[in-house]
Structures are given as structure tokens and as C-alpha cells.
N, C-alpha and C. Protein backbone atom coordinates (compact mmCIF):
# COMPACT_ATOMS: atom_id res chain seq x y z
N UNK A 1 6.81 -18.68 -14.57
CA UNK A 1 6.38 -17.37 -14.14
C UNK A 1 5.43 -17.55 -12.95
N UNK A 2 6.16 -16.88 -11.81
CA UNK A 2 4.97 -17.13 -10.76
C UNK A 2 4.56 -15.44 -9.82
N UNK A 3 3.31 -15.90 -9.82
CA UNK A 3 2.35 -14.58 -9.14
C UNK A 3 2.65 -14.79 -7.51
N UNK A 4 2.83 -14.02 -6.65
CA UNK A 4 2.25 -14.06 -5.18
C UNK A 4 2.16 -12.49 -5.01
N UNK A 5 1.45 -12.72 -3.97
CA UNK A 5 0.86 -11.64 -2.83
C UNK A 5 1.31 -11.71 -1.41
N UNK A 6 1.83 -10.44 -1.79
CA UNK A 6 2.33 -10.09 -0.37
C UNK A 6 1.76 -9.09 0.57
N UNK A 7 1.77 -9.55 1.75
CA UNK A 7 0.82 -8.02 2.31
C UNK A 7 2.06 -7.71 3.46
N UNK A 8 2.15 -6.45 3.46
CA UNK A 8 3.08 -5.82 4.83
C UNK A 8 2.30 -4.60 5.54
N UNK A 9 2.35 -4.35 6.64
CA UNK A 9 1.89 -3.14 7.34
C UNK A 9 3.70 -1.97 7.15
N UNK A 10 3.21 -1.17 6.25
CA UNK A 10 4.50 -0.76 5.10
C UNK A 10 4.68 0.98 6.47
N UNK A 11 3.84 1.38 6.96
CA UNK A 11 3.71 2.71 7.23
C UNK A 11 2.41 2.68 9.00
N UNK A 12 3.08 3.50 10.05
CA UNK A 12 2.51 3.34 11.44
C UNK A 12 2.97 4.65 11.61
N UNK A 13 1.67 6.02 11.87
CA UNK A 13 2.04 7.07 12.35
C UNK A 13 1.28 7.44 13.38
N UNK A 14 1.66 8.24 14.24
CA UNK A 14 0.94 8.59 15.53
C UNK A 14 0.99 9.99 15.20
N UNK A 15 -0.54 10.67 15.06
CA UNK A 15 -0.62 11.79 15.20
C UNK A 15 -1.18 13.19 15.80
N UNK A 16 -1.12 13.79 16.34
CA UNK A 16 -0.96 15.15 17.44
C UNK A 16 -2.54 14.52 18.23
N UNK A 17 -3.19 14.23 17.73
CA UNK A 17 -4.05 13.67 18.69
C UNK A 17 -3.74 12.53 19.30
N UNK A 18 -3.02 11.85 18.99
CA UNK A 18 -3.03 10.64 19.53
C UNK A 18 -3.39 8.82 18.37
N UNK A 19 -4.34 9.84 17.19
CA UNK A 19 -4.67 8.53 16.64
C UNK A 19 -3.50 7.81 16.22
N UNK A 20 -3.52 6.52 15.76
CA UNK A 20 -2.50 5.89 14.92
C UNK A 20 -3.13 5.73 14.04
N UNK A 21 -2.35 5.77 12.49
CA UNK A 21 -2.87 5.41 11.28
C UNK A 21 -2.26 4.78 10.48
N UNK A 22 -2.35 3.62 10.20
CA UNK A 22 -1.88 2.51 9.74
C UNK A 22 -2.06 1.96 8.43
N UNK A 23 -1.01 1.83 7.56
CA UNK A 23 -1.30 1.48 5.75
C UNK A 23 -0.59 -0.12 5.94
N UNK A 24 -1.39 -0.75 4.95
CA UNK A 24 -1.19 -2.27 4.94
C UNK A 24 -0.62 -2.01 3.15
N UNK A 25 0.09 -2.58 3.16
CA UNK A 25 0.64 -2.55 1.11
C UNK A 25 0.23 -4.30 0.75
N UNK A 26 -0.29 -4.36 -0.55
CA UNK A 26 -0.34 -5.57 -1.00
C UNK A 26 -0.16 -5.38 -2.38
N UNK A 27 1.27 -5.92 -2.08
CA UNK A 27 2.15 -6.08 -3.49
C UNK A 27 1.71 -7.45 -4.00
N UNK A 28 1.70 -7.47 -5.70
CA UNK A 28 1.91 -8.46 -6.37
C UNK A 28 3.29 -8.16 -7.13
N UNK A 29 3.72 -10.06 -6.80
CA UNK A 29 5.32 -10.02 -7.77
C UNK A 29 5.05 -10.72 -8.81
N UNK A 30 5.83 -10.62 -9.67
CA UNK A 30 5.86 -11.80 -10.71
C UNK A 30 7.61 -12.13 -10.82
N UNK A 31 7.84 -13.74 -10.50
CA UNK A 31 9.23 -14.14 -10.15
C UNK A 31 10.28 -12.70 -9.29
N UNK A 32 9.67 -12.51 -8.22
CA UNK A 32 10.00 -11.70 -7.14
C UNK A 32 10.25 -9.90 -7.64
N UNK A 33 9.71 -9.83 -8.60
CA UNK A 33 9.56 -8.40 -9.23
C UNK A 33 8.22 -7.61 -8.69
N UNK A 34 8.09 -6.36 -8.62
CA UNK A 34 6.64 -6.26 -7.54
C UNK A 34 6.31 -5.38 -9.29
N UNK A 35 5.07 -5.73 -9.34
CA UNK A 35 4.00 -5.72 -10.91
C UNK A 35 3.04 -4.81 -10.50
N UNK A 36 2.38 -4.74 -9.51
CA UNK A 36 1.23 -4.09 -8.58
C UNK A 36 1.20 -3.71 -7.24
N UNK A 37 0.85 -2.75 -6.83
CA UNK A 37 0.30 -2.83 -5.19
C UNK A 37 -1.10 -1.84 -5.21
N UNK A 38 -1.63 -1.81 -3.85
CA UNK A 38 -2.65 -1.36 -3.49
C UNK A 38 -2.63 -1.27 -1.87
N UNK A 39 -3.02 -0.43 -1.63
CA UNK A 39 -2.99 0.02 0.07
C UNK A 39 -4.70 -0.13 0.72
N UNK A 40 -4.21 -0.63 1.97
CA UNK A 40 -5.62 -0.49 3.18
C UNK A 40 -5.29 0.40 4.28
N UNK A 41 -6.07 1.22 4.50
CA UNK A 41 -5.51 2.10 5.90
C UNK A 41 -7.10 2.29 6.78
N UNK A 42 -5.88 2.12 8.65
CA UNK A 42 -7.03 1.96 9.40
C UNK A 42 -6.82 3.27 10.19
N UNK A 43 -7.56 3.65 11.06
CA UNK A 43 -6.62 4.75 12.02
C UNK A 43 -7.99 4.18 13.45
N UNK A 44 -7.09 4.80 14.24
CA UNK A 44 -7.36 4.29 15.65
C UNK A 44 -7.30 5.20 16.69
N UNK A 45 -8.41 5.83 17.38
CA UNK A 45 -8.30 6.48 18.50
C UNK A 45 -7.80 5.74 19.80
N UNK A 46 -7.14 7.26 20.91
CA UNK A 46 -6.95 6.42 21.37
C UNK A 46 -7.62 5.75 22.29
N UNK A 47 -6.88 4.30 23.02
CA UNK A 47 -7.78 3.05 23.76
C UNK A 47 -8.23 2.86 22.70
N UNK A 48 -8.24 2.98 21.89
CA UNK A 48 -9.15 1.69 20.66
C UNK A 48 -8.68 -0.14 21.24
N UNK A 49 -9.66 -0.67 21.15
CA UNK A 49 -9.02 -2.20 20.96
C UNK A 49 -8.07 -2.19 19.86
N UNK A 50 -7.09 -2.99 19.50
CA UNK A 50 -6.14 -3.33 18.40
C UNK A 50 -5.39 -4.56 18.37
N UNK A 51 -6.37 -5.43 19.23
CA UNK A 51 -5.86 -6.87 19.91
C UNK A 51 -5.43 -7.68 18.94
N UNK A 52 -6.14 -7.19 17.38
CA UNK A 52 -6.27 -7.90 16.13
C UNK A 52 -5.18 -7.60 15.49
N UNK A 53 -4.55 -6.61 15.75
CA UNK A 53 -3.40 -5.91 15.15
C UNK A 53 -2.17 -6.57 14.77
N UNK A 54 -1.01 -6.43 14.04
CA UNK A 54 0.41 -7.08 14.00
C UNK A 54 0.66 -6.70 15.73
N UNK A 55 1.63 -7.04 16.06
CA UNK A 55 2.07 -6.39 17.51
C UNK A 55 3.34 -5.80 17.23
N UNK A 56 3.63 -4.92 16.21
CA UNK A 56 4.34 -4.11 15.86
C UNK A 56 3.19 -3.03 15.91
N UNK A 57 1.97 -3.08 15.46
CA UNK A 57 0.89 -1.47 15.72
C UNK A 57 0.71 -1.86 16.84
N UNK A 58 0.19 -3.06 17.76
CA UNK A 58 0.03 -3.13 19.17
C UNK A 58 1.19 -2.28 19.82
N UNK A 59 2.50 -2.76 19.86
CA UNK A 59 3.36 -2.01 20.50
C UNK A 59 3.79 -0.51 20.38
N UNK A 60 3.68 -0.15 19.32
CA UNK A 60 3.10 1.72 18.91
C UNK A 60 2.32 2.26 19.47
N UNK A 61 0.90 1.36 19.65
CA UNK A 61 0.05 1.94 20.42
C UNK A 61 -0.06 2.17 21.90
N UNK A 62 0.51 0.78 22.39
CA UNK A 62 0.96 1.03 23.26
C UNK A 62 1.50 2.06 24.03
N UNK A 63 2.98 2.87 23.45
CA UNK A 63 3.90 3.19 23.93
C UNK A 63 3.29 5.11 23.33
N UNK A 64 2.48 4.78 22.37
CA UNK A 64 1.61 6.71 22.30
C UNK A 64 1.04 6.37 22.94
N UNK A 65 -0.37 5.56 24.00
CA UNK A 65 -1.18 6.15 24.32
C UNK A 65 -1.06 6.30 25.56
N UNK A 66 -0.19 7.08 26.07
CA UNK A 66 -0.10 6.76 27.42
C UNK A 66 -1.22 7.30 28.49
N UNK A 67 -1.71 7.27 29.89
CA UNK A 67 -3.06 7.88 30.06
C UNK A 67 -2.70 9.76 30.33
N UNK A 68 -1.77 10.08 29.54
CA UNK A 68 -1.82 11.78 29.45
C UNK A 68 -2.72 11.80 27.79
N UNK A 69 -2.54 11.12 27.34
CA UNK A 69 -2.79 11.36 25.91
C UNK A 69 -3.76 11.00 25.60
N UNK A 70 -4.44 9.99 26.25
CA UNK A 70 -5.87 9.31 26.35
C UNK A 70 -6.59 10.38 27.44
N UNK A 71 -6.19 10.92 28.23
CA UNK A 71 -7.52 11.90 28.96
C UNK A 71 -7.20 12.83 28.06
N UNK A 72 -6.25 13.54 27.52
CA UNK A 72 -6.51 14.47 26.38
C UNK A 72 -7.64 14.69 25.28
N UNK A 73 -7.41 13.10 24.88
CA UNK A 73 -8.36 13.37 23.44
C UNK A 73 -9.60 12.95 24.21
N UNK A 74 -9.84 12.58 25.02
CA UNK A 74 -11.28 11.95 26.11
C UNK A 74 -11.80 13.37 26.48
N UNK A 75 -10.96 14.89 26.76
CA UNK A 75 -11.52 15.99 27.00
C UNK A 75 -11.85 16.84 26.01
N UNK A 76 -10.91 16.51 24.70
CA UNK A 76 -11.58 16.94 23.26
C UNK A 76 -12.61 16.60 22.78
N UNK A 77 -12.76 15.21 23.01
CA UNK A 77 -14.08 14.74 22.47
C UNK A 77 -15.34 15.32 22.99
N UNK A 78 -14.77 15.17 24.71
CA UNK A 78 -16.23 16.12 25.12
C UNK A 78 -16.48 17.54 25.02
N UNK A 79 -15.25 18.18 24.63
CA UNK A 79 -15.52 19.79 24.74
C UNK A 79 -16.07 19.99 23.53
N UNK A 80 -16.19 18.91 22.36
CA UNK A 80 -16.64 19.21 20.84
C UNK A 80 -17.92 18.60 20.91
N UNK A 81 -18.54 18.16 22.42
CA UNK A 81 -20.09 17.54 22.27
C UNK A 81 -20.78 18.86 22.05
N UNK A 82 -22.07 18.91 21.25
CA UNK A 82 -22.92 20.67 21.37
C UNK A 82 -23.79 19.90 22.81
């Protein structure tokens, strides 16, 4: 009987603002049966660094943030300063 852990980035959405939000799954199997999981989720404005990222969210991010979508949320942010 054997245990491992698996981790996958299971889920990558880009949404109306621009953020990406990203779920990591970490399944446990026992003899390749999945017994458990548990999720991590990050989300990311955009231009966030994500250098750390799989380059499967690098390349998502990439290809949403283009600079229409980045001065967008850059003019939201400031129109919501008081």
C-alpha cells in the first residue's frame, strides 16, 4: 500500500478585472486511487510578478494582461482612492 502526493494547478481563471485566480489541488492516492485532496488559491492583479509561477499561469497571464487591461484596472484603482 503506497501513499503519494500529488500537487497540480487543477483550475486558471481570468476575471472581468483582469485578476487571475489560480487553485493548486493536492491529492493524496493510495496505490493510485485519490483518498484526499485539499486546495491553495492565489489571485493576481494585473502586472503582478508571477515569475514563480508554473508557465502555464505565466502564459495566461501573459496573454490577459495586455496594456488595455492593465491601464484599466490602474484607473480603477485610482478612481476608488478617497
Amino acid at each position: 500500500m503506497a501513499l503519494t502526493e500529488v500537487k497540480v494547478i487543477d483550475k486558471i481563471e481570468v476575471v472581468e478585472t483582469g485578476h487571475v485566480q489560480v487553485r493548486e489541488a493536492t491529492k493524496i492516492e493510495r496505490d493510485g486511487v485519490e483518498i484526499a485532496k485539499t486546495y491553495h488559491r492565489w489571485s493576481f492583479e494585473p502586472a503582478s510578478d508571477v515569475s514563480t509561477m508554473p508557465a502555464n499561469v505565466q502564459a495566461i497571464c501573459a496573454a490577459a494582461w495586455t496594456p488595455e487591461v492593465i491601464a484599466a484596472y490602474q484607473a480603477q484603482v485610482e478612481a476608488s482612492r478617497p
